[in-house]
C-alpha atoms as a PDB file:
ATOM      1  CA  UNK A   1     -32.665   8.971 -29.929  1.00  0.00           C
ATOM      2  CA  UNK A   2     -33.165   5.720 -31.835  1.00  0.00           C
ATOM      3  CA  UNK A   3     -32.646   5.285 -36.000  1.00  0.00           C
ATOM      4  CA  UNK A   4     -36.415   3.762 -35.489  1.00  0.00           C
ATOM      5  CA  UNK A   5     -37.660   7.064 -34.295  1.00  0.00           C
ATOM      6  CA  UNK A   6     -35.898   9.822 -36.113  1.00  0.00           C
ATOM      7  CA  UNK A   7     -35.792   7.740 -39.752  1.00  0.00           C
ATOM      8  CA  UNK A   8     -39.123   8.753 -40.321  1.00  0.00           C
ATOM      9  CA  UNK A   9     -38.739  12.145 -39.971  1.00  0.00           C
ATOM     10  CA  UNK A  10     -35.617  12.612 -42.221  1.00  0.00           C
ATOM     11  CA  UNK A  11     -37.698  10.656 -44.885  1.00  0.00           C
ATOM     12  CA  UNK A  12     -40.949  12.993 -44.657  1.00  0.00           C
ATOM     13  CA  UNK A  13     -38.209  15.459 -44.557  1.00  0.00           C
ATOM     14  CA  UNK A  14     -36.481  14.406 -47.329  1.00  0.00           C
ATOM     15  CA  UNK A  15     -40.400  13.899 -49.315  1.00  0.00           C
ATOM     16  CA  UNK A  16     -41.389  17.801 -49.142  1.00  0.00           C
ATOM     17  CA  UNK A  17     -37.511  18.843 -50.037  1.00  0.00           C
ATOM     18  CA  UNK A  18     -38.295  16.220 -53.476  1.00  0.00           C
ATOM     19  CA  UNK A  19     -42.013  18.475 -54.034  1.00  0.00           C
ATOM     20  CA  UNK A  20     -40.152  22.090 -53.774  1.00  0.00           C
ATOM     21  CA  UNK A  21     -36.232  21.342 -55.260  1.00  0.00           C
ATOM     22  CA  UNK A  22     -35.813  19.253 -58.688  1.00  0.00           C
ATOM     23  CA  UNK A  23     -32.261  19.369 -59.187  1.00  0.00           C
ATOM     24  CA  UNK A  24     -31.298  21.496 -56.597  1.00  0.00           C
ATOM     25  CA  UNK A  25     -33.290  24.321 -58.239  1.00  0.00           C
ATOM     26  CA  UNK A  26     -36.063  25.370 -56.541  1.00  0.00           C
ATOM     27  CA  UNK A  27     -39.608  24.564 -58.300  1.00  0.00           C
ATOM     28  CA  UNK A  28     -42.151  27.383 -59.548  1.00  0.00           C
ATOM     29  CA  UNK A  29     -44.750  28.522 -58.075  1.00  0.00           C
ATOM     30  CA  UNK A  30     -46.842  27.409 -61.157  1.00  0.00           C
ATOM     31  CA  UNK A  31     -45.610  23.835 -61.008  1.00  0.00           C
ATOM     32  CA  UNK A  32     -46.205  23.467 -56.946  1.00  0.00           C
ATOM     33  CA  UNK A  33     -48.691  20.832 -55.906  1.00  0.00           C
ATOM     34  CA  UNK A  34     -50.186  21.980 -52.458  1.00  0.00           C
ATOM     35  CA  UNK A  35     -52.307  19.631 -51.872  1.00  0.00           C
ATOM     36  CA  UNK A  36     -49.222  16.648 -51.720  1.00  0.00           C
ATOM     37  CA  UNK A  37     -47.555  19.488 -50.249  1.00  0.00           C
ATOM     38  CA  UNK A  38     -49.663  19.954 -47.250  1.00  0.00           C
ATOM     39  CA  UNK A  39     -50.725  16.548 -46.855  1.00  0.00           C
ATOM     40  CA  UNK A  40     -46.519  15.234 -46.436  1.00  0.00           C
ATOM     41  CA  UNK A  41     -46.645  18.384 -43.669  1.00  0.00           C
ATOM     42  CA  UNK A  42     -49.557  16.799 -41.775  1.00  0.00           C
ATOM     43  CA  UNK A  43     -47.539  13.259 -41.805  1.00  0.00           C
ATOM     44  CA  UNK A  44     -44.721  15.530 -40.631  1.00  0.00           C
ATOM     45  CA  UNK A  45     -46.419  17.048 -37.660  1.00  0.00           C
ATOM     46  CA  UNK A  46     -48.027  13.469 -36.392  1.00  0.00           C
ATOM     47  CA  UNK A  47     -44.700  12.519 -36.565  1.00  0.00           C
ATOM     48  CA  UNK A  48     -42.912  15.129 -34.758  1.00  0.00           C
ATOM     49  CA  UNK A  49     -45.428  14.925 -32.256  1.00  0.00           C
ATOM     50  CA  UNK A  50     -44.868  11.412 -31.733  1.00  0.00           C
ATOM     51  CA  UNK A  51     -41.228  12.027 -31.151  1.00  0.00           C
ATOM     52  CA  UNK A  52     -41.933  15.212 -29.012  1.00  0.00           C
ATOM     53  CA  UNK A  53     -43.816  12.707 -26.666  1.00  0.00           C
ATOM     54  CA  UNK A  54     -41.062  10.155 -26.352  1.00  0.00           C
ATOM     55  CA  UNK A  55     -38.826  13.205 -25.795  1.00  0.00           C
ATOM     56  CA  UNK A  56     -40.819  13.990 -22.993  1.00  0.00           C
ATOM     57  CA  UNK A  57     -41.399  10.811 -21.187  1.00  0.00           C
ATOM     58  CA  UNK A  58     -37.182  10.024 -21.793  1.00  0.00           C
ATOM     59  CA  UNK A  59     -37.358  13.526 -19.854  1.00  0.00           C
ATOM     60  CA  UNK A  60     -39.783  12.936 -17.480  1.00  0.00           C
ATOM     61  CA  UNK A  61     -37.739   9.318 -16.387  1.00  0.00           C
ATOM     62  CA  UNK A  62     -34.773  11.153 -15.979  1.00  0.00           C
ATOM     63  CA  UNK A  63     -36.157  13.160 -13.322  1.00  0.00           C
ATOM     64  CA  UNK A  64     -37.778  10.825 -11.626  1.00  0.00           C
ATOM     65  CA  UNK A  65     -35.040   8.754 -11.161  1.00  0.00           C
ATOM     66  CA  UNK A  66     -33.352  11.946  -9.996  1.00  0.00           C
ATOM     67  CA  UNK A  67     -35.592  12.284  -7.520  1.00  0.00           C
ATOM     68  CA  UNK A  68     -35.587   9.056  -6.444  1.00  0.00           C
ATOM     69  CA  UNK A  69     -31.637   9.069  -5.548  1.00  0.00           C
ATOM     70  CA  UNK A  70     -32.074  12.366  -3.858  1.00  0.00           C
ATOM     71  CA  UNK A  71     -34.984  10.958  -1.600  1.00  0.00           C
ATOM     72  CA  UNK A  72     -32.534   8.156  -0.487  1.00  0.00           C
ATOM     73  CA  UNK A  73     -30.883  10.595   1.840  1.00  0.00           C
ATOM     74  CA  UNK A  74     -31.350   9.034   4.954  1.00  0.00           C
ATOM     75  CA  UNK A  75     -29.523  11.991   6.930  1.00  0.00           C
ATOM     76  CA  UNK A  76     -31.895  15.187   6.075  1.00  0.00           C
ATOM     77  CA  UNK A  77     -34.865  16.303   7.697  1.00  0.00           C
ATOM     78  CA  UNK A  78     -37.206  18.844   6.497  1.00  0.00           C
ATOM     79  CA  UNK A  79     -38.591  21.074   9.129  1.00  0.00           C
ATOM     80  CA  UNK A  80     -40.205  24.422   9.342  1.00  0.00           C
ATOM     81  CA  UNK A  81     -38.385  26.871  12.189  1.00  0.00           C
ATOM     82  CA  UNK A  82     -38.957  30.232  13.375  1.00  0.00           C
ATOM     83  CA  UNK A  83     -35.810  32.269  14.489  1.00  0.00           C
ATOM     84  CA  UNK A  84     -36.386  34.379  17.974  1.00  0.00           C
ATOM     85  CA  UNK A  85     -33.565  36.457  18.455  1.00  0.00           C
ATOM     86  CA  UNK A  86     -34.364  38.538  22.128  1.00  0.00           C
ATOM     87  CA  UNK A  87     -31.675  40.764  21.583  1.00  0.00           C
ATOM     88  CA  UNK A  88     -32.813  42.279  18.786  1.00  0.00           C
ATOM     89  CA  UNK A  89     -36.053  43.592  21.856  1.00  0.00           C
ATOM     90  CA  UNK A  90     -33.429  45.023  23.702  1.00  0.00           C
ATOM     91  CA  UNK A  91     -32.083  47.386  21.040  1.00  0.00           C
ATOM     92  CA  UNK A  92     -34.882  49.565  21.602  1.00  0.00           C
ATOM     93  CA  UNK A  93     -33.588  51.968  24.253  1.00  0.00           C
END
């Protein structure tokens, strides 16, 4: 995953760890402000969800390309066959 994608992230990250820990202490619940609080977690979800998607279509390439190779087999042939068997009509005596 590219530094351009995941950078943002770690600093969002790196934002709500500065509203909850001052000096590696964790803050009160007096001293909290929610409202920065939840508004950094919104920025963090629109930008998880923007690397979830790239995720995805890196994903979704891979396959395709995997299916690509396999449909270069020139030697297979799909086919749909019924096995008759007549001595299996005979083992009824």
């Amino acid at each position: 995953m590219s530094e351009e994608v995941v950078n943002p992230v770690l600093e969002k990250l790196k934002e709500l760890e500065s509203l909850i820990v001052n000096d590696e202490k964790p803050v009160s619940d007096e001293d909290l402000d929610e409202t920065s609080i939840q508004s950094r977690i919104q920025e963090l979800e629109e930008l998880m969800h923007s690397l979830s998607s790239k995720l995805y279509e890196a994903a979704s390439a891979e396959v395709s390309e995997e299916e690509n190779e396999s449909d270069d087999d020139g030697d297979v042939v799909e086919a749909d066959f019924e096995v008759l068997d007549s001595d299996d009509e005979d083992t009824d005596e």
